[in-house]
Protein backbone atom coordinates (compact mmCIF):
# COMPACT_ATOMS: atom_id res chain seq x y z
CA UNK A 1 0.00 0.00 0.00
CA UNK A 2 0.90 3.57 -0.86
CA UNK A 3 1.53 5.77 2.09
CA UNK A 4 1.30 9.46 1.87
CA UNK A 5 4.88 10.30 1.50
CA UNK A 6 5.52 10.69 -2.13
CA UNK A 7 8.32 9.04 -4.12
CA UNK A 8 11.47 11.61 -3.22
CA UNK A 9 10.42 11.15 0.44
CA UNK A 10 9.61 7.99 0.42
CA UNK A 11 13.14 6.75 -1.66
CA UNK A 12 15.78 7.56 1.71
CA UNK A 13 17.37 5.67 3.95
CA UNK A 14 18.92 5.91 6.94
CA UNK A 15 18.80 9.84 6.50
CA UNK A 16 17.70 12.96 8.04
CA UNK A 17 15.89 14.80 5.84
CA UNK A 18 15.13 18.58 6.37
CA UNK A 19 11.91 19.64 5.05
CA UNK A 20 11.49 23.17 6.35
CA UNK A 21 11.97 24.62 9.50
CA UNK A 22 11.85 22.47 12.42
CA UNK A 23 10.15 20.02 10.04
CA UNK A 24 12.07 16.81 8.95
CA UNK A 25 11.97 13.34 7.86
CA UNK A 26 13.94 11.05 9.72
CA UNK A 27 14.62 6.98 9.92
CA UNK A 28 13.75 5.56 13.29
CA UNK A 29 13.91 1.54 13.60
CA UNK A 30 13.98 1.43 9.86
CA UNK A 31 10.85 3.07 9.22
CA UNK A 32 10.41 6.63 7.86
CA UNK A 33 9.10 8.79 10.46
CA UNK A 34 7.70 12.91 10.31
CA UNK A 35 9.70 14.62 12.70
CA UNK A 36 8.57 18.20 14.11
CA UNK A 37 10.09 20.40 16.78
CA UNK A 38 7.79 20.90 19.72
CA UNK A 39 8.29 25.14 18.80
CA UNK A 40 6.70 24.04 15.52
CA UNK A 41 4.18 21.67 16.86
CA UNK A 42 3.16 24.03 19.72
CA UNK A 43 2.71 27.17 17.56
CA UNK A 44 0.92 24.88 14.52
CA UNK A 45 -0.37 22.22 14.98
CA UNK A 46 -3.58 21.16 16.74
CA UNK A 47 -4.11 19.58 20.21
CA UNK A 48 -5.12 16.18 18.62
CA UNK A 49 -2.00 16.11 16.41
CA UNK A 50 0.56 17.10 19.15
CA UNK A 51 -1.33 14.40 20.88
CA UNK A 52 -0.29 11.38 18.48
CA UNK A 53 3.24 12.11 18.16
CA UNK A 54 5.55 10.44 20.36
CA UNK A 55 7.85 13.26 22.36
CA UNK A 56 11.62 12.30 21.67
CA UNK A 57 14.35 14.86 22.41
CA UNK A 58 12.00 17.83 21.87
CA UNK A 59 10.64 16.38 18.55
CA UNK A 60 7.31 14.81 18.09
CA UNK A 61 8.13 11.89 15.53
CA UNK A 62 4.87 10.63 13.80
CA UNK A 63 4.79 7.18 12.15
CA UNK A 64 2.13 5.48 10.12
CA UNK A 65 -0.79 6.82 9.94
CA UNK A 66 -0.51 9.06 12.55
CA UNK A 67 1.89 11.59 9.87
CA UNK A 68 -1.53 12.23 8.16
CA UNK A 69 -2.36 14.68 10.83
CA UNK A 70 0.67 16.90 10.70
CA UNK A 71 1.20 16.31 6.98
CA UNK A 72 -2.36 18.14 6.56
CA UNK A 73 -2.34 20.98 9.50
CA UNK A 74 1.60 21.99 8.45
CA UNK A 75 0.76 21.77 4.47
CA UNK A 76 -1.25 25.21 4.73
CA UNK A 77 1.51 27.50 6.58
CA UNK A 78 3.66 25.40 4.54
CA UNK A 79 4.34 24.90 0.89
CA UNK A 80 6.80 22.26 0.79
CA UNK A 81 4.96 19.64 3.02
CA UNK A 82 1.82 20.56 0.70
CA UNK A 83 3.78 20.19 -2.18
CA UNK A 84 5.58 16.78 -1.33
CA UNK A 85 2.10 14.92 0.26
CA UNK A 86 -0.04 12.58 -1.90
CA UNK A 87 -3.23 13.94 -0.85
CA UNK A 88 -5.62 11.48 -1.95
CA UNK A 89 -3.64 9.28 0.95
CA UNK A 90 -3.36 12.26 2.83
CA UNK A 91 -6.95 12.10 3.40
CA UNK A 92 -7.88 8.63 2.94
CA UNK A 93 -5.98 7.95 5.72
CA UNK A 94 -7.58 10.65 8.41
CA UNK A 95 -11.12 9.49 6.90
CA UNK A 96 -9.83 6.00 7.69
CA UNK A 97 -8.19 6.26 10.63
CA UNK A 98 -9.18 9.50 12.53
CA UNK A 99 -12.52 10.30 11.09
CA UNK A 100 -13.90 12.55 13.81
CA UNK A 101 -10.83 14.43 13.80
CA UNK A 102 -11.85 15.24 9.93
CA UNK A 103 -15.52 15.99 10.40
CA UNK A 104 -14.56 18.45 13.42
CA UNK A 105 -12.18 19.70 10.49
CA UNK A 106 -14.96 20.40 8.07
CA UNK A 107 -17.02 21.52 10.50
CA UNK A 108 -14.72 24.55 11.86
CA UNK A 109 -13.40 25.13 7.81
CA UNK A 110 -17.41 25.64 7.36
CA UNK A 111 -18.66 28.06 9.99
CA UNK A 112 -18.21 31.32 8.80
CA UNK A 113 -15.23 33.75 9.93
CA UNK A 114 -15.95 36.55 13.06
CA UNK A 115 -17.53 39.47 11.31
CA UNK A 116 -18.47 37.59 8.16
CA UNK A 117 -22.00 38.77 7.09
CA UNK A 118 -22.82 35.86 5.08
């Protein structure tokens, strides 16, 4: 099965990869892992995705399918994760896997902003 990670991400081994900014792909136990700073993670991410990494060193590494969260929050502050995510996985997965977190996704993207007449 295809995970998220696209080919270029997907194809290293062994590596640390830097991404972005406190944002990087790293090998733990063989198995690619998301890796984000907790300075990232606190200032970006969302309770429920801070919640599924596991803490190592002041990272939060996220493994399969757990990634799918921070793939998706991080990919709209920033362009690279967006651009390097297969998205159909991306959400398969979190429809999958964390399917409340999703609909309480939809549900906030939905309601209209403060001062919004519509």
């Amino acid at each position: 099965m295809r995970d998220e990670l696209s080919a270029p991400l997907g194809s290293f081994l062994g590596r640390i990869v830097h991404i972005d900014n406190g944002i990087y792909l790293a090998e733990t136990s063989g198995v690619p892992r998301f890796a984000v700073h907790e300075s990232v993670a606190s200032a970006e991410l969302s309770d429920t995705a801070r919640k599924s990494g596991e803490r190592v060193k002041g990272y939060l590494y996220y493994g399969f399918p757990e990634r799918a969260l921070p793939i998706y929050e991080l990919s709209r502050t920033h362009p690279i994760v967006y651009g390097l995510a297969d998205w159909e996985q991306v959400l398969k997965n979190l429809r999958e896997h964390f399917p409340d977190y999703l609909d309480a996704q939809n549900d906030a993207e939905s309601e209209p902003e403060y001062g919004d007449d519509d």
